[in-house]
Protein backbone atom coordinates (compact mmCIF):
# COMPACT_ATOMS: atom_id res chain seq x y z
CA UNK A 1 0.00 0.00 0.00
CA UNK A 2 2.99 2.22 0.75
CA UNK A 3 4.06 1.45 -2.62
CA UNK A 4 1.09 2.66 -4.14
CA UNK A 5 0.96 6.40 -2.38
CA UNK A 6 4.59 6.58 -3.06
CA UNK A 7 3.46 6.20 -6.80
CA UNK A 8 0.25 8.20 -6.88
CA UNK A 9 2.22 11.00 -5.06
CA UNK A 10 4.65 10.94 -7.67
CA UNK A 11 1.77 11.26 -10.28
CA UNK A 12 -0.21 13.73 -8.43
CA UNK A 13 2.22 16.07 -7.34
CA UNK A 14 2.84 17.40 -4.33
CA UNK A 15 0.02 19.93 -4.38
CA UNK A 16 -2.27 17.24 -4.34
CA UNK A 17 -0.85 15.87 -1.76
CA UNK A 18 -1.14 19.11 0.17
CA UNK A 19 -4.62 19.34 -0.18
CA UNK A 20 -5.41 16.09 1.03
CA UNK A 21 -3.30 16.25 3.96
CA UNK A 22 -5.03 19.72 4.69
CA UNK A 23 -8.78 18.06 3.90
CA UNK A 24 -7.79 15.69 6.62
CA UNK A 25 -6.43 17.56 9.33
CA UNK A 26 -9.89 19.78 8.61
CA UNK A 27 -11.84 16.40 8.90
CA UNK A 28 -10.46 15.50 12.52
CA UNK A 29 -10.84 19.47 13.84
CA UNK A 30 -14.27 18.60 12.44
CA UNK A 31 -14.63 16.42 14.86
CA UNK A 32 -12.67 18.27 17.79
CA UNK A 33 -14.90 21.00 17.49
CA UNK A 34 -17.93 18.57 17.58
CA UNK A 35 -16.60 17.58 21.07
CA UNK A 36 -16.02 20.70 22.29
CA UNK A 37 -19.76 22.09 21.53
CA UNK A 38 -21.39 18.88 22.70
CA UNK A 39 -19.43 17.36 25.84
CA UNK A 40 -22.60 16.03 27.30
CA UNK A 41 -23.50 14.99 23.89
CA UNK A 42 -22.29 12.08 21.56
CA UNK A 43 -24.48 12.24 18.87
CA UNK A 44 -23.15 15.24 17.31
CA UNK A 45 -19.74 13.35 17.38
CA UNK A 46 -20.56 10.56 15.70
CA UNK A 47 -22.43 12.52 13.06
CA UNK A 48 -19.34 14.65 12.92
CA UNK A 49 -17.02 11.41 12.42
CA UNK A 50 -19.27 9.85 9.80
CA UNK A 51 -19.77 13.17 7.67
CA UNK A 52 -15.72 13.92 7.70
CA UNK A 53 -14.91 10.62 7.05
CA UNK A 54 -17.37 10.61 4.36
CA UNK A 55 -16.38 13.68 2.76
CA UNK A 56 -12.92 12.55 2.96
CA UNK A 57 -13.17 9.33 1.14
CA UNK A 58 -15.78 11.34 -1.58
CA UNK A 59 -18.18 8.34 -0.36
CA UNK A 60 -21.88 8.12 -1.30
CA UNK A 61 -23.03 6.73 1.84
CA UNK A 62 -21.78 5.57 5.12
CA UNK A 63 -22.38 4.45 8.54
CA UNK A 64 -20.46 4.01 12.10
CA UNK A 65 -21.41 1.61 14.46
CA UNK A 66 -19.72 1.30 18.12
CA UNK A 67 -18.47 -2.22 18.84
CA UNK A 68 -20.70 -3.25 22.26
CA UNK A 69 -21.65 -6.97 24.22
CA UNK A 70 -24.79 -6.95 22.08
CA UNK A 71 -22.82 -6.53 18.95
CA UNK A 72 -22.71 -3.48 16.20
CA UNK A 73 -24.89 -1.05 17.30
CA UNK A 74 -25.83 1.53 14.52
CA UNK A 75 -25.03 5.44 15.87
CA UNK A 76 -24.82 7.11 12.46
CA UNK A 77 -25.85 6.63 8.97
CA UNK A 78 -25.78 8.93 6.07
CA UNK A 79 -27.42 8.63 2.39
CA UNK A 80 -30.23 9.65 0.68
CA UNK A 81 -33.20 9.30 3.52
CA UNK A 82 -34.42 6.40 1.77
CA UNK A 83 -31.21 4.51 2.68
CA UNK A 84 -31.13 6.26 6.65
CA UNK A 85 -34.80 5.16 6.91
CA UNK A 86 -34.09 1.49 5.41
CA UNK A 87 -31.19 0.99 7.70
CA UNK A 88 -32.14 2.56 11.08
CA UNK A 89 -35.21 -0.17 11.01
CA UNK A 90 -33.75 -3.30 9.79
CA UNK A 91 -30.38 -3.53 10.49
CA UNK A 92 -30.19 -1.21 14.37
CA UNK A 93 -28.08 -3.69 15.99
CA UNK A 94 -26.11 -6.66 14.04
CA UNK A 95 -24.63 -9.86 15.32
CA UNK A 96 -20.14 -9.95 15.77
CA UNK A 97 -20.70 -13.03 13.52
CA UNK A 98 -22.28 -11.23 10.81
CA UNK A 99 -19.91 -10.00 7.96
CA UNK A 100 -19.57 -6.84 9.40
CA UNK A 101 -18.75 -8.14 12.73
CA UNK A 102 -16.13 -10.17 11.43
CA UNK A 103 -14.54 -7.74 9.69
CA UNK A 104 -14.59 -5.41 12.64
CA UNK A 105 -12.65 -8.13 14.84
CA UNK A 106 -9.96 -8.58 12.08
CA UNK A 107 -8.90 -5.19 12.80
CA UNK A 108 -8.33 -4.52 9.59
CA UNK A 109 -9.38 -2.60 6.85
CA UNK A 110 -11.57 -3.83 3.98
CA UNK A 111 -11.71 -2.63 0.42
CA UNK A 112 -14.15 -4.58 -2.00
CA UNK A 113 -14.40 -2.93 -5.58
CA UNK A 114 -17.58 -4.78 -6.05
CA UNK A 115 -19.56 -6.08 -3.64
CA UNK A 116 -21.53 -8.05 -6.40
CA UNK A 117 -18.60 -9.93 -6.81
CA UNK A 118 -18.28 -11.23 -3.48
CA UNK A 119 -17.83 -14.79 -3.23
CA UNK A 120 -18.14 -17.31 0.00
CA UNK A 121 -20.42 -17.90 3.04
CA UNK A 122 -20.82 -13.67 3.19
CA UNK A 123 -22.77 -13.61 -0.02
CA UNK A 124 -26.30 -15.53 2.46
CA UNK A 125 -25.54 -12.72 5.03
CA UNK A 126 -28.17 -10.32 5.18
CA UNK A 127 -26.44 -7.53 5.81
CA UNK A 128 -24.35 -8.16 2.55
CA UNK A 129 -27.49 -8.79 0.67
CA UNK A 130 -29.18 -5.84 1.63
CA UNK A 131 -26.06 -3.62 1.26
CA UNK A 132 -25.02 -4.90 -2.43
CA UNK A 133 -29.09 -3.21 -3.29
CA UNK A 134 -27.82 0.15 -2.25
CA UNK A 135 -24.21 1.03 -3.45
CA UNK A 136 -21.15 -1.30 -5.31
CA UNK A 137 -17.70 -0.56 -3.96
CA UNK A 138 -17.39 -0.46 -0.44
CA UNK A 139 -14.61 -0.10 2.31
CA UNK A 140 -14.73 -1.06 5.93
CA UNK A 141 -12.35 0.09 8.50
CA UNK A 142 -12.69 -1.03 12.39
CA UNK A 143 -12.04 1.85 14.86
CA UNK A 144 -9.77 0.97 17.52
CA UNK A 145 -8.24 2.66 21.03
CA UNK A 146 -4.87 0.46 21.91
CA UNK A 147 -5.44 -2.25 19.99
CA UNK A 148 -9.69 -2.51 21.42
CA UNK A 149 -12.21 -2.48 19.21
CA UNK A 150 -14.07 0.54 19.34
CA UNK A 151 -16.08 0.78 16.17
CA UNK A 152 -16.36 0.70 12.19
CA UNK A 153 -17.05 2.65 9.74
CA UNK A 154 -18.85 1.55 6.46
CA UNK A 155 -18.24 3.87 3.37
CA UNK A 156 -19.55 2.97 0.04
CA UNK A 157 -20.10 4.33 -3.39
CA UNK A 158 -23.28 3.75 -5.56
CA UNK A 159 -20.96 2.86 -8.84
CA UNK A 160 -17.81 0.33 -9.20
CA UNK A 161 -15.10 2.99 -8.29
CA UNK A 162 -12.34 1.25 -6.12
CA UNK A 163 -10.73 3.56 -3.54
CA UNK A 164 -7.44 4.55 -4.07
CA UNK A 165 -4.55 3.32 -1.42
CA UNK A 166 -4.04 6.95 -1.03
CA UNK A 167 -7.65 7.56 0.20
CA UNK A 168 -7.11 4.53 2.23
CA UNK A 169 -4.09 5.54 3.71
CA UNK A 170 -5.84 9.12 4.57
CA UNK A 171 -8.74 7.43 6.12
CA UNK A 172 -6.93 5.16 8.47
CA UNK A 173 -4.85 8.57 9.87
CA UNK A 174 -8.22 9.97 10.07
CA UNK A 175 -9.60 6.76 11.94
CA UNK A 176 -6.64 6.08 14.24
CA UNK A 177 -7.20 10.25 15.27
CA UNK A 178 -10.82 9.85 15.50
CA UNK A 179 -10.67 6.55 17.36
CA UNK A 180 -9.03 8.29 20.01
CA UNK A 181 -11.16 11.35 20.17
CA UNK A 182 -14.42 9.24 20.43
CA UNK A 183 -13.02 6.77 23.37
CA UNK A 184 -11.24 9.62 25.86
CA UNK A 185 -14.96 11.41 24.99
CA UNK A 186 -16.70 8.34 25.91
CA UNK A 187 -14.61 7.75 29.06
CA UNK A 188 -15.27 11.18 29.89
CA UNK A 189 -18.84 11.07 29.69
CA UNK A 190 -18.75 8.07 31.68
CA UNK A 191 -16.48 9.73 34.46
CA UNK A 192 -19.31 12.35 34.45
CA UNK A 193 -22.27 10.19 34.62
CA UNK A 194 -20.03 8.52 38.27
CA UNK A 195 -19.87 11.95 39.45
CA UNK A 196 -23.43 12.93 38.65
CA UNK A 197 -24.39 9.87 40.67
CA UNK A 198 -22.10 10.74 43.18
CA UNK A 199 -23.90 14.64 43.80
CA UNK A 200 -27.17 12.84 43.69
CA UNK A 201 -26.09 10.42 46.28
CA UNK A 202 -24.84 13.15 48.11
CA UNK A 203 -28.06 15.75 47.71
CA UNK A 204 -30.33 12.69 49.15
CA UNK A 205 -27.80 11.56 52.18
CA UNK A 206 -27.74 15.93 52.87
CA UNK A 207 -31.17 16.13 52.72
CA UNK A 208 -31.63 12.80 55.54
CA UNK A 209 -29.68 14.60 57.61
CA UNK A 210 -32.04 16.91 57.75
CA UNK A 211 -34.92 15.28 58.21
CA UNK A 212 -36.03 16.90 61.84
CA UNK A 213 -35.36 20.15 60.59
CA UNK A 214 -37.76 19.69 57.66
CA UNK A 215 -40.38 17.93 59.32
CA UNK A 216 -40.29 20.88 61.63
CA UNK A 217 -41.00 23.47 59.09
CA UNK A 218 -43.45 20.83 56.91
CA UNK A 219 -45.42 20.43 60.55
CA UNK A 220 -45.07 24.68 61.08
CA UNK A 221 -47.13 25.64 58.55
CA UNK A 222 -49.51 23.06 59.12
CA UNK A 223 -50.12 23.74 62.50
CA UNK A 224 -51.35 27.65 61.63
CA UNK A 225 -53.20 26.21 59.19
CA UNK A 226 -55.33 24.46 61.66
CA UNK A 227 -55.24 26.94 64.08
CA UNK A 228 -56.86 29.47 61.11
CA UNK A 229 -59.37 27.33 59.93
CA UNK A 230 -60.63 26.73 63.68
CA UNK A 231 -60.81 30.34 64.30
CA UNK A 232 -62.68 30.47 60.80
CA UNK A 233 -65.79 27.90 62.34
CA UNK A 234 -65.77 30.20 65.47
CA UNK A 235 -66.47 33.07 63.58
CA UNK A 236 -69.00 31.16 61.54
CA UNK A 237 -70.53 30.24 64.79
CA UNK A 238 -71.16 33.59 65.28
CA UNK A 239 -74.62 35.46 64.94
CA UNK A 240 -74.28 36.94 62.40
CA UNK A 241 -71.34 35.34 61.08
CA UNK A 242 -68.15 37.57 61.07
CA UNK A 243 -67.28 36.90 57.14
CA UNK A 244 -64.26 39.66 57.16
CA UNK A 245 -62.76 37.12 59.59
CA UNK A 246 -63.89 34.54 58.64
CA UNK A 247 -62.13 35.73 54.92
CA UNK A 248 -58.72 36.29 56.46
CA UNK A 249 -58.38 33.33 58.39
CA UNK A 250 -58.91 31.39 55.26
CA UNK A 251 -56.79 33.69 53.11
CA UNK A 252 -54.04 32.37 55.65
CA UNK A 253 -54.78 29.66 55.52
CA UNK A 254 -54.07 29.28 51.97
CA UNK A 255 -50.67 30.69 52.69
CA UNK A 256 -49.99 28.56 54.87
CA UNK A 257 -50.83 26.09 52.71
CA UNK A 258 -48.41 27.23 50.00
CA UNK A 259 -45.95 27.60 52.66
CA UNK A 260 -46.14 23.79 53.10
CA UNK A 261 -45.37 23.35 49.74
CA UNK A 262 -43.12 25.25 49.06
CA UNK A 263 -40.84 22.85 51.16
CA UNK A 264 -41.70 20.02 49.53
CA UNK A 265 -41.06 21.64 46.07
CA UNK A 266 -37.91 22.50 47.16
CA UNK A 267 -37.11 19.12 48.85
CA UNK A 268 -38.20 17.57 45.56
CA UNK A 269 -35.97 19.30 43.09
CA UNK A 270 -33.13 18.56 45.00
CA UNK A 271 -33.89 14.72 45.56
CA UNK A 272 -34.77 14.30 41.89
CA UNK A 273 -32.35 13.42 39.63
CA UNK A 274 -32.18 14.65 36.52
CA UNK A 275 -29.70 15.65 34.10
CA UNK A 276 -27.59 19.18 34.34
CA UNK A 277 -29.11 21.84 33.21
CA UNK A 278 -28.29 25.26 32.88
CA UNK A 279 -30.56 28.17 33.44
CA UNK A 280 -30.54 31.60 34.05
CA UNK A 281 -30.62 31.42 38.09
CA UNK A 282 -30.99 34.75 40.33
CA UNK A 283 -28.28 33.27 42.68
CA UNK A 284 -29.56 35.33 46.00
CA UNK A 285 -33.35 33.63 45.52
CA UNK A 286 -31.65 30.22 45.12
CA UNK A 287 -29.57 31.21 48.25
CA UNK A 288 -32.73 32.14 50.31
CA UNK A 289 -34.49 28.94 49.38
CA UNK A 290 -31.69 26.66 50.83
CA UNK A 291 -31.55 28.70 53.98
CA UNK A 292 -35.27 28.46 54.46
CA UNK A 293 -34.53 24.62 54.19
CA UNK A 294 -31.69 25.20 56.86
CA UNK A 295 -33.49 27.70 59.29
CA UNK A 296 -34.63 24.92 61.59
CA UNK A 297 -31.03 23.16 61.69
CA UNK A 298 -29.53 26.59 62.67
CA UNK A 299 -31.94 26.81 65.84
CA UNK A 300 -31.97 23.23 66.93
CA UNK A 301 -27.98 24.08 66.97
CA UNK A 302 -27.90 27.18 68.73
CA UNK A 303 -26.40 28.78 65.44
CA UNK A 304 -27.40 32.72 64.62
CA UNK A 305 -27.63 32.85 60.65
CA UNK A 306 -27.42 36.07 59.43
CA UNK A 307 -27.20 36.97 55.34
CA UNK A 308 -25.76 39.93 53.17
CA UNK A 309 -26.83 39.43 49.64
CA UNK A 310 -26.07 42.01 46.84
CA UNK A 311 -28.73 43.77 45.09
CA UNK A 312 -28.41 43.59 41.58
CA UNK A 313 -26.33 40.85 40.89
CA UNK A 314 -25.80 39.42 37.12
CA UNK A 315 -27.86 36.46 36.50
CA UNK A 316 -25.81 33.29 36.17
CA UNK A 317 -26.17 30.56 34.14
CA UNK A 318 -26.01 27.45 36.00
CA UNK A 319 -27.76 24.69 36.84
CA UNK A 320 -29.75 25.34 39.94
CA UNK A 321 -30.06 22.38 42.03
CA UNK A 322 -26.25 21.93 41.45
CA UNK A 323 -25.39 25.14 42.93
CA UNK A 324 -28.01 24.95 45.72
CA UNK A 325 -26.14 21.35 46.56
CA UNK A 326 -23.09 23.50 46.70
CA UNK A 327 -24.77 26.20 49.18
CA UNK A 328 -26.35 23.44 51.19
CA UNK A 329 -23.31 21.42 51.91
CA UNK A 330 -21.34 24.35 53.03
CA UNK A 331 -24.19 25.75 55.56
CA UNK A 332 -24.10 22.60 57.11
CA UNK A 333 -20.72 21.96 57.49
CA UNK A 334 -20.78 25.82 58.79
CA UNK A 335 -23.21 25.26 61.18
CA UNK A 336 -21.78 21.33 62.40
CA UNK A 337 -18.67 23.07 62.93
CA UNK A 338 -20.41 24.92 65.40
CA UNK A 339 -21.94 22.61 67.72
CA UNK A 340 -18.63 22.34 70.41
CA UNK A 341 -18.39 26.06 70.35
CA UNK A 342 -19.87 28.35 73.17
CA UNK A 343 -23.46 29.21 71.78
CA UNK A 344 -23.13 32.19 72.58
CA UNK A 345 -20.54 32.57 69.60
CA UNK A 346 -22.51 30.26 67.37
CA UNK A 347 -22.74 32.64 64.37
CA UNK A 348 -23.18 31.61 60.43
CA UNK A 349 -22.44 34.67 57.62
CA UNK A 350 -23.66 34.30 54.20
CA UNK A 351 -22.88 37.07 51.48
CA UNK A 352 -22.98 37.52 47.45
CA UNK A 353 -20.80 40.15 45.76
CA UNK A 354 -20.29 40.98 42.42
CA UNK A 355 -16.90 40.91 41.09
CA UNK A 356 -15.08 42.21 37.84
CA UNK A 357 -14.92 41.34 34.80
CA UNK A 358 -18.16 39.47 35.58
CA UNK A 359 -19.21 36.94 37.57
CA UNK A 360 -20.17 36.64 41.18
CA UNK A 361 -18.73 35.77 44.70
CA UNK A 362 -20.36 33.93 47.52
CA UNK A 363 -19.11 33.41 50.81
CA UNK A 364 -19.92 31.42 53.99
CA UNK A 365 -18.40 32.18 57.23
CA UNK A 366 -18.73 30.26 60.36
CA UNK A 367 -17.17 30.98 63.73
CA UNK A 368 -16.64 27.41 64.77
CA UNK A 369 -13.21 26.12 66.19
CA UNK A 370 -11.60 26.12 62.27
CA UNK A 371 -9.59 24.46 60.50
CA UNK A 372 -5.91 23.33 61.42
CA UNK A 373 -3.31 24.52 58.89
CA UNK A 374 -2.21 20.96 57.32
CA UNK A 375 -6.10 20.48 56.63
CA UNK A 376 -6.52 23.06 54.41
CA UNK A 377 -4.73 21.79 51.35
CA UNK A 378 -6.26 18.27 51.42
CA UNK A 379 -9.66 19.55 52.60
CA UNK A 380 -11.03 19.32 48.46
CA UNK A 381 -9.49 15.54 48.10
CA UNK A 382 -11.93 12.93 48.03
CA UNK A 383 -12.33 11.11 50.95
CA UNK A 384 -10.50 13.11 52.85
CA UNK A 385 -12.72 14.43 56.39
CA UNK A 386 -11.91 16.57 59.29
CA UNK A 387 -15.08 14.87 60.67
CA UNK A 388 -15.48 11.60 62.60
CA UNK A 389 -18.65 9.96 61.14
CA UNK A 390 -17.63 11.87 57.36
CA UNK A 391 -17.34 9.84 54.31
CA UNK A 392 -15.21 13.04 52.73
CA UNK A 393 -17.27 13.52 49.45
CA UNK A 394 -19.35 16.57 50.23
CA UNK A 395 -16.39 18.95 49.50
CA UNK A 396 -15.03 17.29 46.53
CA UNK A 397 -18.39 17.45 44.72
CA UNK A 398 -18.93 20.72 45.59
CA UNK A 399 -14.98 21.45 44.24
CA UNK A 400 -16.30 19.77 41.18
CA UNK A 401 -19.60 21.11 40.48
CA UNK A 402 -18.10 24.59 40.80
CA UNK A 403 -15.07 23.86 38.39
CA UNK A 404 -17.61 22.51 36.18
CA UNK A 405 -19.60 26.09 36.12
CA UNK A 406 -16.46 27.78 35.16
CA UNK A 407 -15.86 29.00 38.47
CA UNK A 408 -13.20 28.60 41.86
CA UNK A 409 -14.16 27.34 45.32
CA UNK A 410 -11.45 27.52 48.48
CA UNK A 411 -11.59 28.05 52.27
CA UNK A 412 -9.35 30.27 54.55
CA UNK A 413 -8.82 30.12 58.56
CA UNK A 414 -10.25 33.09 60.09
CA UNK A 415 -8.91 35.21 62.91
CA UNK A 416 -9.70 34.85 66.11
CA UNK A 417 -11.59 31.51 64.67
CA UNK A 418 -13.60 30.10 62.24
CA UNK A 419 -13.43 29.08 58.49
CA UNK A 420 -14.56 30.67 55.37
CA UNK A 421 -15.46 29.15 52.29
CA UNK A 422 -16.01 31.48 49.19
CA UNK A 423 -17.12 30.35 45.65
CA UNK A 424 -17.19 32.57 42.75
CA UNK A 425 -19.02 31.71 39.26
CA UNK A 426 -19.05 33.51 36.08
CA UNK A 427 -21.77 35.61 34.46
CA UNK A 428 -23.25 35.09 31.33
């Protein structure tokens, strides 16, 4: 095959050769760019590998299929929509004994001129006869990541017209580049998905803790209630009736009633799981809903909570029940750090500034016994807890969800005591 650039080269000329070499490095930033716009997203890769690689090899039609247990499943296809439509419903999955599957295990590539002219057991697969109805020359090469089977891609053109070794010998670069794109993106993903489970694991164990503190302010609410709509049948009782009474007791009622709620929606959001998404948040009103969930906590504990937020901050765009994980993992440590402490001293500080060239700071200061000076640069590792029934995740999650926002979270030892952890996140 070497042989055979060597000699088209020659025949070409080098500006040829320059212009395939630049179509291909243009096919593979292609694809970079497809990773970097969609990191939560694989689709648009593999559409983005498929359409280069296509383009590249001036194919007709194509499709790539990632190499799983239950065999070649179909992630891309490209054609007239005939050909998609055809191929999406009868051939989704196919077996790593079909012909396909056994090329993709060779490791090779595979270059027929003319598929009608296949000979052997291949010619009864279905996948052969099916394919032979739609195009004539075709060229299979399996996608692989240190020698693993990752994928292959099928190219094919409607009319005998072999690929050149030169094409081939593009293609593979292309594949060995793109092989290794779609794996680390894959891994990365799946290093994600871990951590997502990890916050959500985290958000429900958080949320047990407090589960006093929110039956408190569940039961609260619920107790006016009843007190309101027992004043409201005395008044009824009355002759005549008092109805402006009687009207505000049940207006109150009502808000107590949405009061009520109002805890379990915000309970609910951050127990559900769902996927990151990122929203245009007012970061003080996402503040004051976590300390509403907190309030209780803070009084059980003797701790005085006290807040400072900005007017007119810049809207951020975040996802909100990541950032209110964030918020609600450091009030608690704030106010747990408390609870050996004189109460009298038992004080919690929560602020929001906004800071240049954009963005916004938060801060959450506790006056508990702080932190001793070899803690503070392990305090972000996971697994790593100053506290004796700690599993040393809260922290690291917290590290991570705010690195994944664009944004910076540290703590410092405060004088005469205490510890204060600040966050800051970028603006739109």
């Amino acid at each position: 095959m070497n042989e055979g650039v060597r000699a088209e080269m020659t025949a070409s000329g080098p500006q040829d050769l320059v212009t395939e070499l630049i179509e291909q490095q243009a096919a593979i930033s292609e694809v970079l760019r497809a990773i970097a716009s969609s990191p939560h997203d694989l689709q648009p890769i593999f559409d983005a590998i498929l359409d280069s690689a296509k383009r590249l090899c001036r194919a007709d039609m194509g499709s790539l299929r990632l190499f799983e247990e239950s065999g070649l499943r179909l992630v891309a296809v490209r054609g007239d929509s005939s050909l998609v439509s055809q191929v999406t419903l009868s051939f989704p999955v196919l077996d790593k004994e079909s012909f396909l599957g056994r090329l993709a295990t060779s490791r090779l590539p595979t270059h027929i001129p003319d598929l009608t002219a296949l000979e052997g057991d291949y010619r009864a697969d279905l996948w052969v006869t099916a394919a032979r109805a739609r195009y004539r020359t075709a060229l299979f090469l399996p996608l692989l990541k240190d020698n693993e089977i990752v994928g292959v891609i099928s190219l094919g053109r409607t009319r005998v017209q072999p690929f050149t070794d030169k094409q081939i010998c593009l293609f593979m670069d292309f594949a060995a580049q793109a092989s290794i794109a779609l794996e680390s993106t894959r891994r990365e993903r799946q290093y994600r998905e871990i951590q997502s489970e990890l916050a959500h694991a985290n958000r429900v164990a958080t949320i047990g803790q407090l589960t006093a503190s929110i039956a408190h302010e569940i039961k609260q609410p619920i107790a006016t209630a009843r007190n309101n709509a027992r004043a409201a049948l005395n008044f009824l009782d009355k002759q005549p009736p008092d109805l402006g009474e009687i009207r505000e007791a049940l207006a109150c009622i009502v808000g107590d009633a949405d009061r009520a709620n109002n805890v379990v929606d915000r309970i609910g959001s951050l127990i559900k799981k769902a996927p990151p998404r990122k929203e245009a948040v007012d970061l003080n009103a996402a503040i004051l809903e976590v300390t509403a969930l907190t309030r209780s906590e803070a009084v059980k504990t003797g701790v005085t909570a006290s807040t400072q937020l900005a007017a007119g901050l810049p809207r951020i765009q975040c996802d909100r029940v990541q950032l209110q994980q964030v918020m609600l993992n450091l009030i608690l440590n704030g106010i747990q750090s408390m609870s050996s402490v004189d109460e009298a001293n038992r004080e919690l500080h929560i602020s929001t500034v906004s800071i240049e060239p954009g963005g916004v700071c938060v801060a959450v200061r506790d006056t508990g016994h702080g932190l001793r000076p070899e803690s503070l640069p392990r305090l972000f590792e996971p697994f790593y807890t100053t506290k004796p029934d700690g599993m040393g995740m809260g922290l690291s999650i917290c590290r991570s969800i705010i690195e994944a926002h664009g944004g910076r979270l540290w703590a410092t030892g405060c004088e005469p005591r205490g510890t204060l952890f600040q966050f800051t996140i970028p603006a739109d």
